[in-house]
PDB file of N, CA and C in Angstrom:
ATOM      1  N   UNK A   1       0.846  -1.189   0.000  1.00  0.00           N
ATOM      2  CA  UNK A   1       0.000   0.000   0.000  1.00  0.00           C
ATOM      3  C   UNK A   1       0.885   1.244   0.000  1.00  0.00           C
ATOM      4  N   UNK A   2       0.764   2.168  -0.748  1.00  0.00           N
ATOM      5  CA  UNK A   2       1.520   3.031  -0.770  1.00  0.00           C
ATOM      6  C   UNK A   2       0.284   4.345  -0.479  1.00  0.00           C
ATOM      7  N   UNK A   3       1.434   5.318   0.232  1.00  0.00           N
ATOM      8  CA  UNK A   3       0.466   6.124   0.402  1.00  0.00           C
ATOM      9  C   UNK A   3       1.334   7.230  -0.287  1.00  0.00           C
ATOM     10  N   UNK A   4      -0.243   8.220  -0.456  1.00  0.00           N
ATOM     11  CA  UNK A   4      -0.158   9.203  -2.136  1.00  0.00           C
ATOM     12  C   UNK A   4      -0.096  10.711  -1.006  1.00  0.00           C
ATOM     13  N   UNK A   5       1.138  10.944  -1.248  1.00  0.00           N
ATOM     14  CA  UNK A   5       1.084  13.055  -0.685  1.00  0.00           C
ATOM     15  C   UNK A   5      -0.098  13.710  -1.232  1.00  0.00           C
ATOM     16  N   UNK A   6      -0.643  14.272  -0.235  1.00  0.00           N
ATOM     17  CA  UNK A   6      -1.802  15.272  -0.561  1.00  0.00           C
ATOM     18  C   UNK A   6      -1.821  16.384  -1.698  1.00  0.00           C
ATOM     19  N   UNK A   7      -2.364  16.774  -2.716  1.00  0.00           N
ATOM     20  CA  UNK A   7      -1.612  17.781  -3.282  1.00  0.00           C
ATOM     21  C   UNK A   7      -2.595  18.905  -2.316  1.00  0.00           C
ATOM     22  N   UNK A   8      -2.361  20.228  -3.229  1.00  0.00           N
ATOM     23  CA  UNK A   8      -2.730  21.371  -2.415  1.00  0.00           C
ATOM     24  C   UNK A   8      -4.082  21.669  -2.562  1.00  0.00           C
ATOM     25  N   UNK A   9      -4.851  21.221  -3.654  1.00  0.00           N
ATOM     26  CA  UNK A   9      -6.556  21.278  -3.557  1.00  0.00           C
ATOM     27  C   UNK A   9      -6.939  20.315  -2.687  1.00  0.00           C
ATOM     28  N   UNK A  10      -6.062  18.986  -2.055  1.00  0.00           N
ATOM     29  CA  UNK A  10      -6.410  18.119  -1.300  1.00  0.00           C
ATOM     30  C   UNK A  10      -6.481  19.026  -0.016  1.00  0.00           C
ATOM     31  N   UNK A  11      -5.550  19.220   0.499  1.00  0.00           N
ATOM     32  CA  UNK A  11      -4.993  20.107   1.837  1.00  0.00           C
ATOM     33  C   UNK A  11      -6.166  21.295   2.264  1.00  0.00           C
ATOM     34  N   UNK A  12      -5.654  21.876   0.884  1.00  0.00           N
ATOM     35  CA  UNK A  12      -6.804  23.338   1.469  1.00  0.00           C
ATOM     36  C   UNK A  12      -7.997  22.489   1.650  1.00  0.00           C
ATOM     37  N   UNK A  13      -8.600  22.018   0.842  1.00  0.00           N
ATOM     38  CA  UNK A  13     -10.062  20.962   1.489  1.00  0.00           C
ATOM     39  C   UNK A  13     -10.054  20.451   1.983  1.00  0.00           C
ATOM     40  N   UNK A  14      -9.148  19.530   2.704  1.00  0.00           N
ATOM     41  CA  UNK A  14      -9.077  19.155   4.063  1.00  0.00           C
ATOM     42  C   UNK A  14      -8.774  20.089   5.258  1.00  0.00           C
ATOM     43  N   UNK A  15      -8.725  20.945   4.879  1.00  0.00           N
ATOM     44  CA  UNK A  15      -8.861  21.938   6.289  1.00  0.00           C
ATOM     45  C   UNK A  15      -9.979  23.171   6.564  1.00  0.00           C
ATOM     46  N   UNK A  16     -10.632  23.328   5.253  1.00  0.00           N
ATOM     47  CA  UNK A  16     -11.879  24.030   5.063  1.00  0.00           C
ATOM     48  C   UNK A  16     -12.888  23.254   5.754  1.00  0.00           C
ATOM     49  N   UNK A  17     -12.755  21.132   5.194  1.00  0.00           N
ATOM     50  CA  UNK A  17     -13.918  20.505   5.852  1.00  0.00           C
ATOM     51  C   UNK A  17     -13.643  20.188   7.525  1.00  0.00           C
ATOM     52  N   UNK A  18     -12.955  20.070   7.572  1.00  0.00           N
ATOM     53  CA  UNK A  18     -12.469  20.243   9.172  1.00  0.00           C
ATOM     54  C   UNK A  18     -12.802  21.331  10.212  1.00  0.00           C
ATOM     55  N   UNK A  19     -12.805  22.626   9.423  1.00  0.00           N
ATOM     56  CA  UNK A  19     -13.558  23.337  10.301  1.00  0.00           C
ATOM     57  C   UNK A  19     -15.091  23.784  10.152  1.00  0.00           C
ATOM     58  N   UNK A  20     -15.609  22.972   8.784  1.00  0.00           N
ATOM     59  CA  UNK A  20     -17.187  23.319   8.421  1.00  0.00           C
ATOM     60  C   UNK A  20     -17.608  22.342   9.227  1.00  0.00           C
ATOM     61  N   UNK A  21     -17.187  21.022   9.636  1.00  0.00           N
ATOM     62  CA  UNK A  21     -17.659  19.815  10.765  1.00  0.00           C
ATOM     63  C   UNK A  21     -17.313  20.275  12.037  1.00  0.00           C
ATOM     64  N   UNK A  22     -16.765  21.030  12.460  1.00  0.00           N
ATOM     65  CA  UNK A  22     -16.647  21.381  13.531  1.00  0.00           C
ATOM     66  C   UNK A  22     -17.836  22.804  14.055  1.00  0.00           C
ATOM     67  N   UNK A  23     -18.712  22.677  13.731  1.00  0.00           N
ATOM     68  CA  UNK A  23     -20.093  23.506  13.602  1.00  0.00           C
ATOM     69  C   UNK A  23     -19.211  24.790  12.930  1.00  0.00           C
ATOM     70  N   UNK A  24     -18.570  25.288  12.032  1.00  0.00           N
ATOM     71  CA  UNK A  24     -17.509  26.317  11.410  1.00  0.00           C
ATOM     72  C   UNK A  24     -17.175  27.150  12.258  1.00  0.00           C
ATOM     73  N   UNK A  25     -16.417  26.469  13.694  1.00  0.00           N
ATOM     74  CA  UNK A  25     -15.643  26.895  14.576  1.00  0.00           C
ATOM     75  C   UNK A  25     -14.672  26.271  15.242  1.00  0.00           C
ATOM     76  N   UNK A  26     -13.550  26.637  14.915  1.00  0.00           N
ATOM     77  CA  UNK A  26     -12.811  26.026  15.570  1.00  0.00           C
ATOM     78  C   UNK A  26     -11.274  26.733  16.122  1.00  0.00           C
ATOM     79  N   UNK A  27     -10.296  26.610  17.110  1.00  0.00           N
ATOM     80  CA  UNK A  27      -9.293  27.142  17.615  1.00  0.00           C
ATOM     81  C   UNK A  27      -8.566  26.486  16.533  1.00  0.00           C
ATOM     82  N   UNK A  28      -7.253  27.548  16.666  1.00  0.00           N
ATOM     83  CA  UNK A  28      -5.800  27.629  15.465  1.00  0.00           C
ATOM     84  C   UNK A  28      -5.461  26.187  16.166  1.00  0.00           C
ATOM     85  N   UNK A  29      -4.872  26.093  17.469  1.00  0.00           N
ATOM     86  CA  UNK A  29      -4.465  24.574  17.781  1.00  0.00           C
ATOM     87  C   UNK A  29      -5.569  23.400  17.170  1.00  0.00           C
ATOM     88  N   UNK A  30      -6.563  23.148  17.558  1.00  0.00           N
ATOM     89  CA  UNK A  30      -6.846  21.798  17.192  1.00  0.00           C
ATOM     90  C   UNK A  30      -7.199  21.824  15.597  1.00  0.00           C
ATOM     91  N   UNK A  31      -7.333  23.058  14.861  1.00  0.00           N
ATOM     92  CA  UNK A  31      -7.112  22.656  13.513  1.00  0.00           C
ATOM     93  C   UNK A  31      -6.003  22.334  13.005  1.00  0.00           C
ATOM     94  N   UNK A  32      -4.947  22.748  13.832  1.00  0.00           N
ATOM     95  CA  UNK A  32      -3.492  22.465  12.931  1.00  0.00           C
ATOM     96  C   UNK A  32      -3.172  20.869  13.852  1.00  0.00           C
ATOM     97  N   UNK A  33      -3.892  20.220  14.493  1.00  0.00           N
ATOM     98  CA  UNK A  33      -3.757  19.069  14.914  1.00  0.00           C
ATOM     99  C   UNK A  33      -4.199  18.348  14.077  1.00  0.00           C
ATOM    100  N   UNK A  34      -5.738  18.526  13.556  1.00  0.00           N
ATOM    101  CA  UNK A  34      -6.451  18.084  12.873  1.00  0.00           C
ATOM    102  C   UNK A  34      -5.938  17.537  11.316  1.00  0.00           C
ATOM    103  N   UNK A  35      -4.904  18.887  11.086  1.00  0.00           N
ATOM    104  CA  UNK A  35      -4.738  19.143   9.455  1.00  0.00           C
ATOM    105  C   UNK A  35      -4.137  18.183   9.623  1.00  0.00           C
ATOM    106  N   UNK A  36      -2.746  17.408   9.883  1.00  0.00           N
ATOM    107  CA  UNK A  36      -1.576  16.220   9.958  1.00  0.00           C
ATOM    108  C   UNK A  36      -0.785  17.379   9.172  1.00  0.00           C
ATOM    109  N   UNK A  37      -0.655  18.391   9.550  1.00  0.00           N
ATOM    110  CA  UNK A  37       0.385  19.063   8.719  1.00  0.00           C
ATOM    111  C   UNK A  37       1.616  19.655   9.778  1.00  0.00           C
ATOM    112  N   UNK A  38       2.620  19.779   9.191  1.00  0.00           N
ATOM    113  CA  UNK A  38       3.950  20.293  10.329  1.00  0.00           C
ATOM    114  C   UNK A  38       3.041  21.596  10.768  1.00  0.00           C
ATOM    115  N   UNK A  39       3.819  22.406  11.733  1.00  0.00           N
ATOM    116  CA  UNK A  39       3.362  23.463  11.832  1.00  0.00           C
ATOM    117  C   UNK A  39       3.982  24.769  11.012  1.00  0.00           C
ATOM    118  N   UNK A  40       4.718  24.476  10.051  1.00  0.00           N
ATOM    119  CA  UNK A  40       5.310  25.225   9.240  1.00  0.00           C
ATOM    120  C   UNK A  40       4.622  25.205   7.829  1.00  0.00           C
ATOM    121  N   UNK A  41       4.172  24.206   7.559  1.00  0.00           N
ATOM    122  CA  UNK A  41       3.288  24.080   6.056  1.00  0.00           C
ATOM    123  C   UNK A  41       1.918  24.622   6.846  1.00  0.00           C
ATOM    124  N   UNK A  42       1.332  24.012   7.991  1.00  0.00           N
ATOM    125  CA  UNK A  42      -0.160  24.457   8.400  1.00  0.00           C
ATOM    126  C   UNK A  42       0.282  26.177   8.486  1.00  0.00           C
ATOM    127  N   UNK A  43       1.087  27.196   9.069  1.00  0.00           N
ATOM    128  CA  UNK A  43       1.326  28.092   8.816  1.00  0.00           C
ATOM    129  C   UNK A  43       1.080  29.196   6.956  1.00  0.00           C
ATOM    130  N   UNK A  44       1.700  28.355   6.249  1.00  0.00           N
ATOM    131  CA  UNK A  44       1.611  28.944   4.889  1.00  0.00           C
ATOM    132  C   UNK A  44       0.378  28.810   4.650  1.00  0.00           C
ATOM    133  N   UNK A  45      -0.237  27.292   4.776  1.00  0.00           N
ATOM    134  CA  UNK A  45      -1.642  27.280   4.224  1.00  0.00           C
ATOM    135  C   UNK A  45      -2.658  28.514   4.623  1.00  0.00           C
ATOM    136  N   UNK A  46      -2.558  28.664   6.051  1.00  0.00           N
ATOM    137  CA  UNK A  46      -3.513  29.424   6.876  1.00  0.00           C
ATOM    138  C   UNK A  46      -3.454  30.531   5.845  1.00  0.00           C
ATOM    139  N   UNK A  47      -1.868  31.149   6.615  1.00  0.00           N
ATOM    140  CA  UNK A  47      -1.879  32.581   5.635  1.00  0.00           C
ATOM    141  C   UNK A  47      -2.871  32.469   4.535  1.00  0.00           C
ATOM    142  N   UNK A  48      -2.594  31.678   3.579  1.00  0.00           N
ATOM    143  CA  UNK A  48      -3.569  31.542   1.934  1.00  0.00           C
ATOM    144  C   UNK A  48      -4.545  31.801   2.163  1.00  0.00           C
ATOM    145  N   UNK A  49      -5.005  31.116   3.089  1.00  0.00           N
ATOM    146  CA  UNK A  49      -6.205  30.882   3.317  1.00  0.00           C
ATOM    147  C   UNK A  49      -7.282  31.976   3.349  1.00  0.00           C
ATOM    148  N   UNK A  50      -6.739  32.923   4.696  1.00  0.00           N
ATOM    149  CA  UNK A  50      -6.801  34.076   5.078  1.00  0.00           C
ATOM    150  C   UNK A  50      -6.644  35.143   4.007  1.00  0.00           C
ATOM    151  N   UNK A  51      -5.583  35.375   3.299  1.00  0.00           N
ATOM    152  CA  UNK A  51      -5.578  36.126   2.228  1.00  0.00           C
ATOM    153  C   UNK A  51      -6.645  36.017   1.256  1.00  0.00           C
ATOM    154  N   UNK A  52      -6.663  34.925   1.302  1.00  0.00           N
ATOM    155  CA  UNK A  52      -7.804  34.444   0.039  1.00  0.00           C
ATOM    156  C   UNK A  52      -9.342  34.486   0.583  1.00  0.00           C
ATOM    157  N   UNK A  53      -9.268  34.913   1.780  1.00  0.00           N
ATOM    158  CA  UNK A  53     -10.525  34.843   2.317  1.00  0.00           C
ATOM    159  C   UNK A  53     -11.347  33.986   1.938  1.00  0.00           C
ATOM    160  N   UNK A  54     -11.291  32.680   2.463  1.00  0.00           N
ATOM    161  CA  UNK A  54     -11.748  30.994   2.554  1.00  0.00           C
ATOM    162  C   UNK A  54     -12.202  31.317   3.764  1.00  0.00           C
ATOM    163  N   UNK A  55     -11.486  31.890   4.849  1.00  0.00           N
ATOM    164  CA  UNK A  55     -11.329  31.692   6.442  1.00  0.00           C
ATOM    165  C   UNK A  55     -10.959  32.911   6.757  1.00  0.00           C
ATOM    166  N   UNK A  56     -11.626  33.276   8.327  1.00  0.00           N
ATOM    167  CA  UNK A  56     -11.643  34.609   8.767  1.00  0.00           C
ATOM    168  C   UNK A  56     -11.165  34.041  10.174  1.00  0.00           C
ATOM    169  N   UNK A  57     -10.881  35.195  11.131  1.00  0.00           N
ATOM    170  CA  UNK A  57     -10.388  34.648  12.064  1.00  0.00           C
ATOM    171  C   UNK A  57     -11.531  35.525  13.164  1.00  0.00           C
ATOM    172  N   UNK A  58     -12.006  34.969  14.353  1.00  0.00           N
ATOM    173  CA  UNK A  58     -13.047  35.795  14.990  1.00  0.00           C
ATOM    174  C   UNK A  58     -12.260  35.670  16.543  1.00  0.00           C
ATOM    175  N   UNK A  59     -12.949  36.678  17.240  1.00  0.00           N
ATOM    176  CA  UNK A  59     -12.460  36.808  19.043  1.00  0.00           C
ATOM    177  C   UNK A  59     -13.704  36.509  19.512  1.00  0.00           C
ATOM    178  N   UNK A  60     -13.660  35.365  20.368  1.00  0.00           N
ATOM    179  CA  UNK A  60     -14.658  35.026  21.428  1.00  0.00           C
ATOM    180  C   UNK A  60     -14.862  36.378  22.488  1.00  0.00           C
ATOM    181  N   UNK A  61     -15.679  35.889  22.932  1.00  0.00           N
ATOM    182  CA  UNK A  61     -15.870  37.142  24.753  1.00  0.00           C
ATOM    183  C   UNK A  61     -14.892  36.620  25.167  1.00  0.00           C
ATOM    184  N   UNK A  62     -13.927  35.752  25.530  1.00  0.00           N
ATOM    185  CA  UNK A  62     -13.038  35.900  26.114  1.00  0.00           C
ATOM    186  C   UNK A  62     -11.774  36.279  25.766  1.00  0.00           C
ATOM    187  N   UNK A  63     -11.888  36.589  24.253  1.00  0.00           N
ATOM    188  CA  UNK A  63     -10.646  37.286  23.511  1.00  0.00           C
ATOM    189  C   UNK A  63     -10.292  36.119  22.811  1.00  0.00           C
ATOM    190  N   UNK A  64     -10.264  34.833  22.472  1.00  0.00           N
ATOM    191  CA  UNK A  64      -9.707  33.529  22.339  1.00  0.00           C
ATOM    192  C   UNK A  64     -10.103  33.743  20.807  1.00  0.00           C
ATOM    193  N   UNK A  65      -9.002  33.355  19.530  1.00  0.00           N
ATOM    194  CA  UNK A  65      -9.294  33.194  18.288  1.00  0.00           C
ATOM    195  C   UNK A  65      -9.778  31.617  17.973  1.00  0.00           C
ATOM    196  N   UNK A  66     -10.759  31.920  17.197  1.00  0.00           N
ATOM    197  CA  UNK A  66     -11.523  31.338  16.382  1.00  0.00           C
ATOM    198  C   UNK A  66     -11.640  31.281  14.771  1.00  0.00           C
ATOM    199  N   UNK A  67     -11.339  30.247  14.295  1.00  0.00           N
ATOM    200  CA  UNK A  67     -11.534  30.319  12.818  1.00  0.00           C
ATOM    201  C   UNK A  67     -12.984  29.558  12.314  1.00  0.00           C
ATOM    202  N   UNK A  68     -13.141  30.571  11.230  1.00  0.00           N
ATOM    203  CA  UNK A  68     -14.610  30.240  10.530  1.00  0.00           C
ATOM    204  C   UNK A  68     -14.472  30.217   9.239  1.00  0.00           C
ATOM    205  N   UNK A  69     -15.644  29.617   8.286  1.00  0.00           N
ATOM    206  CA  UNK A  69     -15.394  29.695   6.653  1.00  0.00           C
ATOM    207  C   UNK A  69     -16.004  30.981   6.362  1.00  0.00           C
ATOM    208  N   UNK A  70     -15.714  31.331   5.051  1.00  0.00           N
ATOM    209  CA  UNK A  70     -16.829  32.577   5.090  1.00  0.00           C
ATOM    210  C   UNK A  70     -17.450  31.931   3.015  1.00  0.00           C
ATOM    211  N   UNK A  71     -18.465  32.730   2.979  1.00  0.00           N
ATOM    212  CA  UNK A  71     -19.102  32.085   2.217  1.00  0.00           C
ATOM    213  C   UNK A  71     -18.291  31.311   0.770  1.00  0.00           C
ATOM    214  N   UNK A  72     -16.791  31.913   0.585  1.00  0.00           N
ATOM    215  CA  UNK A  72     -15.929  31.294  -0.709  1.00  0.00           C
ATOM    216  C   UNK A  72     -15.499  29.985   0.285  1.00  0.00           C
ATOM    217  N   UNK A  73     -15.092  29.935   1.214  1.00  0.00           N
ATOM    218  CA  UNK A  73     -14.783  28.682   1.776  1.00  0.00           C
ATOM    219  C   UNK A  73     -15.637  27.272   1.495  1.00  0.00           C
ATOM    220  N   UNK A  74     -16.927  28.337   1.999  1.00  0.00           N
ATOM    221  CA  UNK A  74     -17.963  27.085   1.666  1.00  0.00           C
ATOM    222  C   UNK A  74     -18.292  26.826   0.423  1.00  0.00           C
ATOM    223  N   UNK A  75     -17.902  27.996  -0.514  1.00  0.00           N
ATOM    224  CA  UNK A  75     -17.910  27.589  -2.082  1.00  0.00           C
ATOM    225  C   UNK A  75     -17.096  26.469  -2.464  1.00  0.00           C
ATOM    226  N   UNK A  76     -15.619  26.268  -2.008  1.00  0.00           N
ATOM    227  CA  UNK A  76     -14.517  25.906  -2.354  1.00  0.00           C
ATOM    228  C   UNK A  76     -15.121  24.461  -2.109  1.00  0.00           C
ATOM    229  N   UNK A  77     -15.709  23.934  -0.871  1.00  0.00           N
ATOM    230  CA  UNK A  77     -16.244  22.586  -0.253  1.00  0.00           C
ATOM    231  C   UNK A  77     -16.603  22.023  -1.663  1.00  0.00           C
ATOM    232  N   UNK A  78     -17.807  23.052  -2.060  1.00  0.00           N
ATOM    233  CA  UNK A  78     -19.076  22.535  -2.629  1.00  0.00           C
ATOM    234  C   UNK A  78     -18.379  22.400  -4.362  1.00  0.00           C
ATOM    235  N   UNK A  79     -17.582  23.103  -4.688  1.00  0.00           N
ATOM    236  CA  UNK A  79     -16.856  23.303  -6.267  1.00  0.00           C
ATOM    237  C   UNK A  79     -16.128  22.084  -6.253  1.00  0.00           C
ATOM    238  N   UNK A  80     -15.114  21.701  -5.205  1.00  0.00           N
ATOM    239  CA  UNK A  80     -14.409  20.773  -5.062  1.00  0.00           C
ATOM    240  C   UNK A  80     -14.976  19.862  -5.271  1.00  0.00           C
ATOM    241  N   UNK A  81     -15.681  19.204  -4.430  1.00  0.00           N
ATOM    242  CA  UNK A  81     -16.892  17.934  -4.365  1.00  0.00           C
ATOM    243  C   UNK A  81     -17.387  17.531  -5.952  1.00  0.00           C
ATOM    244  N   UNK A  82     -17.633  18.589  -6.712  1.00  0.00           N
ATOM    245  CA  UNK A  82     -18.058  18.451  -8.092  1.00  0.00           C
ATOM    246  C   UNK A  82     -16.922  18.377  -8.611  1.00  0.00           C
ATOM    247  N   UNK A  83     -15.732  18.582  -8.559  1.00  0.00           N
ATOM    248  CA  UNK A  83     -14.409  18.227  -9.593  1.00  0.00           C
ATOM    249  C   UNK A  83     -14.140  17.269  -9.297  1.00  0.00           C
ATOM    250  N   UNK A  84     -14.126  16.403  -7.729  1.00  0.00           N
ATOM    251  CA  UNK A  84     -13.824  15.171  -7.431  1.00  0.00           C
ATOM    252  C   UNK A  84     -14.599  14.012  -7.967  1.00  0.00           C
ATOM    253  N   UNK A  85     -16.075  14.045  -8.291  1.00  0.00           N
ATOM    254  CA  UNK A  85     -17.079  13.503  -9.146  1.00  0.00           C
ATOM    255  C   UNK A  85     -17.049  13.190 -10.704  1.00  0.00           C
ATOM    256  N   UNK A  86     -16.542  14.528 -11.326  1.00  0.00           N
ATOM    257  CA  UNK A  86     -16.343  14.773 -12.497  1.00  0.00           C
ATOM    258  C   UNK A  86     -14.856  13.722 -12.597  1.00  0.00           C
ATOM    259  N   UNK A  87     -14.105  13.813 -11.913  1.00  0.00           N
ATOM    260  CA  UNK A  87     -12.921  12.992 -12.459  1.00  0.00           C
ATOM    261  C   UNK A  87     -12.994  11.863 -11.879  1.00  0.00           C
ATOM    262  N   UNK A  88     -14.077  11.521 -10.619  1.00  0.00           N
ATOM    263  CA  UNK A  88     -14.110  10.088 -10.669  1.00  0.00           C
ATOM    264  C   UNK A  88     -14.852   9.166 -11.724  1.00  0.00           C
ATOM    265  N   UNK A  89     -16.406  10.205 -12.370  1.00  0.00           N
ATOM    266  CA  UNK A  89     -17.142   9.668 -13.361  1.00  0.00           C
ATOM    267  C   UNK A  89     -16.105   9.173 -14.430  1.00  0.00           C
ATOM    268  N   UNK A  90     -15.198  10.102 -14.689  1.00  0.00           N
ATOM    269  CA  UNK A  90     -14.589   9.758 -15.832  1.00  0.00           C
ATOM    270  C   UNK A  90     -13.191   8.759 -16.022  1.00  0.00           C
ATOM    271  N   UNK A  91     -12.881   8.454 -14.694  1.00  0.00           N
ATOM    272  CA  UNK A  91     -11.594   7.588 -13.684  1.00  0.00           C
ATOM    273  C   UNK A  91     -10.243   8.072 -14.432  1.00  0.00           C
ATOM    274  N   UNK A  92     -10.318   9.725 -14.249  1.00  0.00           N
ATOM    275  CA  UNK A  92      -9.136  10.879 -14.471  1.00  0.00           C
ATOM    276  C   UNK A  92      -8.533  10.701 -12.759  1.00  0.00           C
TER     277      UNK A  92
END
């Protein structure tokens, strides 16, 4: 069994669905637990992320950051899902 490196539409969607299952809240630690990524690649991704506004970052009442999707995030889920279909229909 060999196992296949994630590419980067894998990654970013695995960390968009990670925090849309997590009711689309979740702390910087247990997502970068979550991701299986070093904390140096989960770093770059975020940034992207953030830049690209996928993911926003929010302050609880107690000041504590929180990450959420914002509506391209949840685009990205739902676009993805249909390219993963499209190339499985066709076994690309």
């Amino acid at each position: 069994m060999s196992l296949k490196k994630r590419d980067r539409f894998e990654v970013i969607y695995d960390i968009l669905e990670i925090i849309r299952d997590k009711n689309n809240s979740i702390k910087p630690t247990p997502l970068l637990r979550f991701s299986n990524l070093s904390s140096q690649s989960f770093a770059e991704y975020f940034k992207d992320l953030l830049d690209k506004e996928f993911v926003k970052e929010i302050l609880d009442k107690k000041g504590k950051k929180h990450i959420t999707l914002t509506d391209k995030g949840f685009k990205y889920l739902e676009k993805y899902q249909t390219i993963v279909k499209f190339m499985s229909e066709f076994e690309l």
